[in-house]
N, C-alpha and C. Protein backbone atom coordinates (compact mmCIF):
# COMPACT_ATOMS: atom_id res chain seq x y z
N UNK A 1 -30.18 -41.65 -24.64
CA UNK A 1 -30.30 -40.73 -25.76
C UNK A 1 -29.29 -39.60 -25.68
N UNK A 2 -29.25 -39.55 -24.49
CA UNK A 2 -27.81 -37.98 -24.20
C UNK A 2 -26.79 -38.78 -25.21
N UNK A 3 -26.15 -40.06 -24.98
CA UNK A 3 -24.77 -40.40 -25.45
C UNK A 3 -25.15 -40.22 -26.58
N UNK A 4 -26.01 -40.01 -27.32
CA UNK A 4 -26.03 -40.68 -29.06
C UNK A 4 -26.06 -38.73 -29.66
N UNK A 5 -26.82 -38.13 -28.50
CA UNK A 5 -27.12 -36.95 -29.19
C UNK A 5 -25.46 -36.42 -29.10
N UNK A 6 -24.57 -36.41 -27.85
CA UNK A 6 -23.32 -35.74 -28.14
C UNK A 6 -22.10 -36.36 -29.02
N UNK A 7 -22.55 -37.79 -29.49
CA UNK A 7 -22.06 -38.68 -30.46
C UNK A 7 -22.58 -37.49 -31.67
N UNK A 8 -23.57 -37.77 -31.78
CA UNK A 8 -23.96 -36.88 -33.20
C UNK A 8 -23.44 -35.56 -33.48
N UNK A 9 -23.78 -34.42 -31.83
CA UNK A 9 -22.53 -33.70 -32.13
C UNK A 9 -21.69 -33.30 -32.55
N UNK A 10 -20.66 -34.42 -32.08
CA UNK A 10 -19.03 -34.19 -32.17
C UNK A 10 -19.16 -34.37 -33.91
N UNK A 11 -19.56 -35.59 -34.28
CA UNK A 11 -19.41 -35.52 -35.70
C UNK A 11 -19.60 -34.47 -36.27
N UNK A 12 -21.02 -34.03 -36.09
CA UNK A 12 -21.32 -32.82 -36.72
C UNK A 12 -20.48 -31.57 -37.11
N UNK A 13 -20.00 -31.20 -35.57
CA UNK A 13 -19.39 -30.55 -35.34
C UNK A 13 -17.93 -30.93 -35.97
N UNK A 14 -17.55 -31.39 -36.03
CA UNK A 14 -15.82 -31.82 -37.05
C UNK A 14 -16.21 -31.96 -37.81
N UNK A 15 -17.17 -32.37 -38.73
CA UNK A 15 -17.90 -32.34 -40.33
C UNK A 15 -17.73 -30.73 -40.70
N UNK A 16 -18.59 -29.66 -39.69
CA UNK A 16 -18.34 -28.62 -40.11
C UNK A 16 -16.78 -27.74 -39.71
N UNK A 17 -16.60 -28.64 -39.26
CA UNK A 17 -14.87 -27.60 -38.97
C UNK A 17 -14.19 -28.29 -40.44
N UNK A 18 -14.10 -29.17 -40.72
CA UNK A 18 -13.65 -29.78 -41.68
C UNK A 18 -14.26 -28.63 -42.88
N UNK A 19 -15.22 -28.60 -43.13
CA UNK A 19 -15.99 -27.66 -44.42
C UNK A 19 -15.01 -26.20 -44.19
N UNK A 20 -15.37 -25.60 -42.75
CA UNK A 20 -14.19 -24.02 -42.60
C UNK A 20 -12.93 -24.36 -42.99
N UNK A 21 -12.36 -25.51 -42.80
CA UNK A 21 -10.94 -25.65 -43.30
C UNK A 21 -10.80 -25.08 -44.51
N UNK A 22 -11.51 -26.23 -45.68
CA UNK A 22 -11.49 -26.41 -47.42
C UNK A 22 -12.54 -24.85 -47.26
N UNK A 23 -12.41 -24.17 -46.77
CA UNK A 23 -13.16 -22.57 -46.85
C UNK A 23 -11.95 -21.72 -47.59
N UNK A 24 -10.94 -21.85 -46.66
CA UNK A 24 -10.12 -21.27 -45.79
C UNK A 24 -8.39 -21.35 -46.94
N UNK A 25 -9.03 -22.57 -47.65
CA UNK A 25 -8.17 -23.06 -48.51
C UNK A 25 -7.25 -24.35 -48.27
N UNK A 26 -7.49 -25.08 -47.36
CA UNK A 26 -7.11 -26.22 -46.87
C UNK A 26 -7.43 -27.48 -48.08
N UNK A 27 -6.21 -28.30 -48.43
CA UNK A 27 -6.81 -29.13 -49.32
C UNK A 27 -6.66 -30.73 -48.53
N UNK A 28 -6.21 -31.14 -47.77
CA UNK A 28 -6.37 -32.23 -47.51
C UNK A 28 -7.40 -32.79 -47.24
N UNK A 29 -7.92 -34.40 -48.02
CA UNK A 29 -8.53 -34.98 -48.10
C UNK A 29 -9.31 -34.88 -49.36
N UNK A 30 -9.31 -33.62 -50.00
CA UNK A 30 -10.09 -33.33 -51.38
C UNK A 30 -9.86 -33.53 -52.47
N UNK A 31 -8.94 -35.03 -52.69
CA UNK A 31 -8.82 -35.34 -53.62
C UNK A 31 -9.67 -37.03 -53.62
N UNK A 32 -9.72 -37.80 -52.20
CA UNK A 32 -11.02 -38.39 -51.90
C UNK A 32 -12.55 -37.78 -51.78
N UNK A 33 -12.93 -36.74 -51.68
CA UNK A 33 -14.13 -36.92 -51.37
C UNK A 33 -14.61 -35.83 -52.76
N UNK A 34 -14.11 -35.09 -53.72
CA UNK A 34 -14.71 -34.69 -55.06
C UNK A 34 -14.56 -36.18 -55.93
N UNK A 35 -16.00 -36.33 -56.01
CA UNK A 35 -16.11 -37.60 -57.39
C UNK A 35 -15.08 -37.13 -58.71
N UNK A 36 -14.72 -37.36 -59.22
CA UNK A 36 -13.91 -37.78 -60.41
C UNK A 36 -14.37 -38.67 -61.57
N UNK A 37 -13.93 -38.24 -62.69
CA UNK A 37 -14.21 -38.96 -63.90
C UNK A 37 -13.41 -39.98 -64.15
N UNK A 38 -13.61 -41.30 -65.15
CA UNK A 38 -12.38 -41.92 -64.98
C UNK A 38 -10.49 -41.67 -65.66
N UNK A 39 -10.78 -40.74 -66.24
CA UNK A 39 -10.08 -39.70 -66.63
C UNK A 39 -9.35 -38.98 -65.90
N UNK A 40 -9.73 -38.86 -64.48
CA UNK A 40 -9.16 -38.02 -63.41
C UNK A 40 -9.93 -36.98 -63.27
N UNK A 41 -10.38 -36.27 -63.91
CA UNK A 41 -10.89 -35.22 -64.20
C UNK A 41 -12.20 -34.76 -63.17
N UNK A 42 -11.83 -33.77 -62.08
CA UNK A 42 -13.06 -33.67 -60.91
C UNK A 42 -14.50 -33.04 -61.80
N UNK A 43 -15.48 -33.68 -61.26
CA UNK A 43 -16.92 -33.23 -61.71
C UNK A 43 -17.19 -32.01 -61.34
N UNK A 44 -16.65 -31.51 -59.92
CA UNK A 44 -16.91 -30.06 -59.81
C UNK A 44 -15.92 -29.97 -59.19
N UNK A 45 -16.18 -28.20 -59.08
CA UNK A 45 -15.10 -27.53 -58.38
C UNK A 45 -15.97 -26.79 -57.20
N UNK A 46 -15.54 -26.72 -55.72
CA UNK A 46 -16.58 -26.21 -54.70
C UNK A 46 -15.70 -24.85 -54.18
N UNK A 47 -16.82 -23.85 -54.19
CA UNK A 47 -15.96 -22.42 -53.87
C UNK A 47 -16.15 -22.37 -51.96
N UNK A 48 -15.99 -21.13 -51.73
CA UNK A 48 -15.31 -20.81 -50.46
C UNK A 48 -16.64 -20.68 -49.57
N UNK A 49 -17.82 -19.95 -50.49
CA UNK A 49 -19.21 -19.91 -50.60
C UNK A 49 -19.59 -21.41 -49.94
N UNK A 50 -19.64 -22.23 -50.88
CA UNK A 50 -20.44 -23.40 -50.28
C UNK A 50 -19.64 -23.96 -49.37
N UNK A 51 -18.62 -23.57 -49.17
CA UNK A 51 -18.33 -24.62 -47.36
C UNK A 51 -18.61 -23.98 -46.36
N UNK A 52 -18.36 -23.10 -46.30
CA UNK A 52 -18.82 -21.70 -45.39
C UNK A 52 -20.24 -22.27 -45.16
N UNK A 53 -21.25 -22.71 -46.26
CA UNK A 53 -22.49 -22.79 -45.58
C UNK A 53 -23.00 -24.05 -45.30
N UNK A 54 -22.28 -25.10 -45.98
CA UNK A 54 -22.24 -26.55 -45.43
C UNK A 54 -21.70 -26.55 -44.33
N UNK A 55 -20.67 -26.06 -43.74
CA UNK A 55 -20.29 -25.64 -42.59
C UNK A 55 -21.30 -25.28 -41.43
N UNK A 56 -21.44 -24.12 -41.97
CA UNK A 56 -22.57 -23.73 -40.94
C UNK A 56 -23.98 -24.90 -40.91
N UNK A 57 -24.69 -24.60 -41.71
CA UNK A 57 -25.39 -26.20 -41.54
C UNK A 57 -24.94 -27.09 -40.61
N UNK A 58 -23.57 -27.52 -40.51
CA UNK A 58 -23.12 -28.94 -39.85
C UNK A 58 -23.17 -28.30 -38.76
N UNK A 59 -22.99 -27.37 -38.05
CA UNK A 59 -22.38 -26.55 -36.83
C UNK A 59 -23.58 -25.91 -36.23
N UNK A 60 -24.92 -25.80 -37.09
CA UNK A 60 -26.28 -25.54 -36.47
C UNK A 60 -26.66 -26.56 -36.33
N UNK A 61 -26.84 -27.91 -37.05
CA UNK A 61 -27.13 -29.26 -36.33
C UNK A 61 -26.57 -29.85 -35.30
N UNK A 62 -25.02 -29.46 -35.04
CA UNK A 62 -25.11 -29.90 -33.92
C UNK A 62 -24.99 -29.36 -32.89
N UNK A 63 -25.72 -27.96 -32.60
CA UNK A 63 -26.34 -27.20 -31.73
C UNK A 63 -27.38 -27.92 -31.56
N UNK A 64 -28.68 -28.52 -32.32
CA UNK A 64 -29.81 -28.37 -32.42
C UNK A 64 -29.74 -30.32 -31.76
N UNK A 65 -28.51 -31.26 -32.25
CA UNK A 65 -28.57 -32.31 -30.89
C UNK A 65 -28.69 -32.10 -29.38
N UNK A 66 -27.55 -31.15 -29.38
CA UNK A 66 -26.82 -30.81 -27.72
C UNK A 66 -28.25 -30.10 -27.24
N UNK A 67 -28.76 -28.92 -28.21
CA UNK A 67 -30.17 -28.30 -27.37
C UNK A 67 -31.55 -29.74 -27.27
N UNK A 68 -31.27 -30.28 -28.27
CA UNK A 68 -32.83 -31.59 -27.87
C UNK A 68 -32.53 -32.25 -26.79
N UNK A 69 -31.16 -32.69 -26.65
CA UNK A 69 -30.90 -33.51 -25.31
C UNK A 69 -30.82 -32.56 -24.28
N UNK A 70 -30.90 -31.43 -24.17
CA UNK A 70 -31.68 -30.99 -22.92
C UNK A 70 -30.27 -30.78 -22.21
N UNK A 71 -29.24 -30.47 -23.11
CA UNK A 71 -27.41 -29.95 -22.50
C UNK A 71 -27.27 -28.90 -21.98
N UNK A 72 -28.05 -27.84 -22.93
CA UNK A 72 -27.80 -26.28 -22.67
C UNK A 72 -29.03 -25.91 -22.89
N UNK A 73 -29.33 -24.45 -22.29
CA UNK A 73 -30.89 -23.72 -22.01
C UNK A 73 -31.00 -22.99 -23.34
N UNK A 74 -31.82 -23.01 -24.48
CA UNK A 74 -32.36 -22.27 -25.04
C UNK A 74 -33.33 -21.22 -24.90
N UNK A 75 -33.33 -20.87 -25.27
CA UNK A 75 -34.76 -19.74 -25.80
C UNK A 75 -35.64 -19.91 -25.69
N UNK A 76 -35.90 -20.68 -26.61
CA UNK A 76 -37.80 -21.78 -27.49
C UNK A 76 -37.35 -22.84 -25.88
N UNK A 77 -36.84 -22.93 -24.74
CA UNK A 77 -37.50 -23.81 -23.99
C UNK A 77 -38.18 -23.46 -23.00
N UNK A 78 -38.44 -21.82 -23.23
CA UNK A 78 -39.13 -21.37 -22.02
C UNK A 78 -38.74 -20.94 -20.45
């Protein structure tokens, strides 16, 4: 279970570095992953706001692997 939790991790963790990038103003890759009309035309536009906290999200989950597998000492473990 350790390998799968620091597997989950790392993703996590580059999921949310990836989000601080497109924060930050980074555009690569964001012309794959905003859906599009067939028109071209993107369905939305995502501000600086929501990666910042999709970010964080991704970057508290994968704290919350590394702390279940029992990596590093928390708080709540007494």
């Amino acid at each position: 279970m350790t390998a799968l939790a620091i597997i989950n991790s790392v993703v996590f963790f580059l999921l949310g570095t990836l989000h601080f990038y497109w924060a930050v103003g980074g555009k690569w890759a964001t012309d794959e992953v905003v859906p599009t009309k067939p028109t071209g035309e993107k369905l939305f536009t995502t501000s600086a706001l929501s990666c910042v906290l999709v970010g964080s999200g991704l970057w508290l989950m994968s704290f919350v692997h590394v702390a279940n597998a029992g990596l590093i000492y928390t708080y709540w473990d007494g």
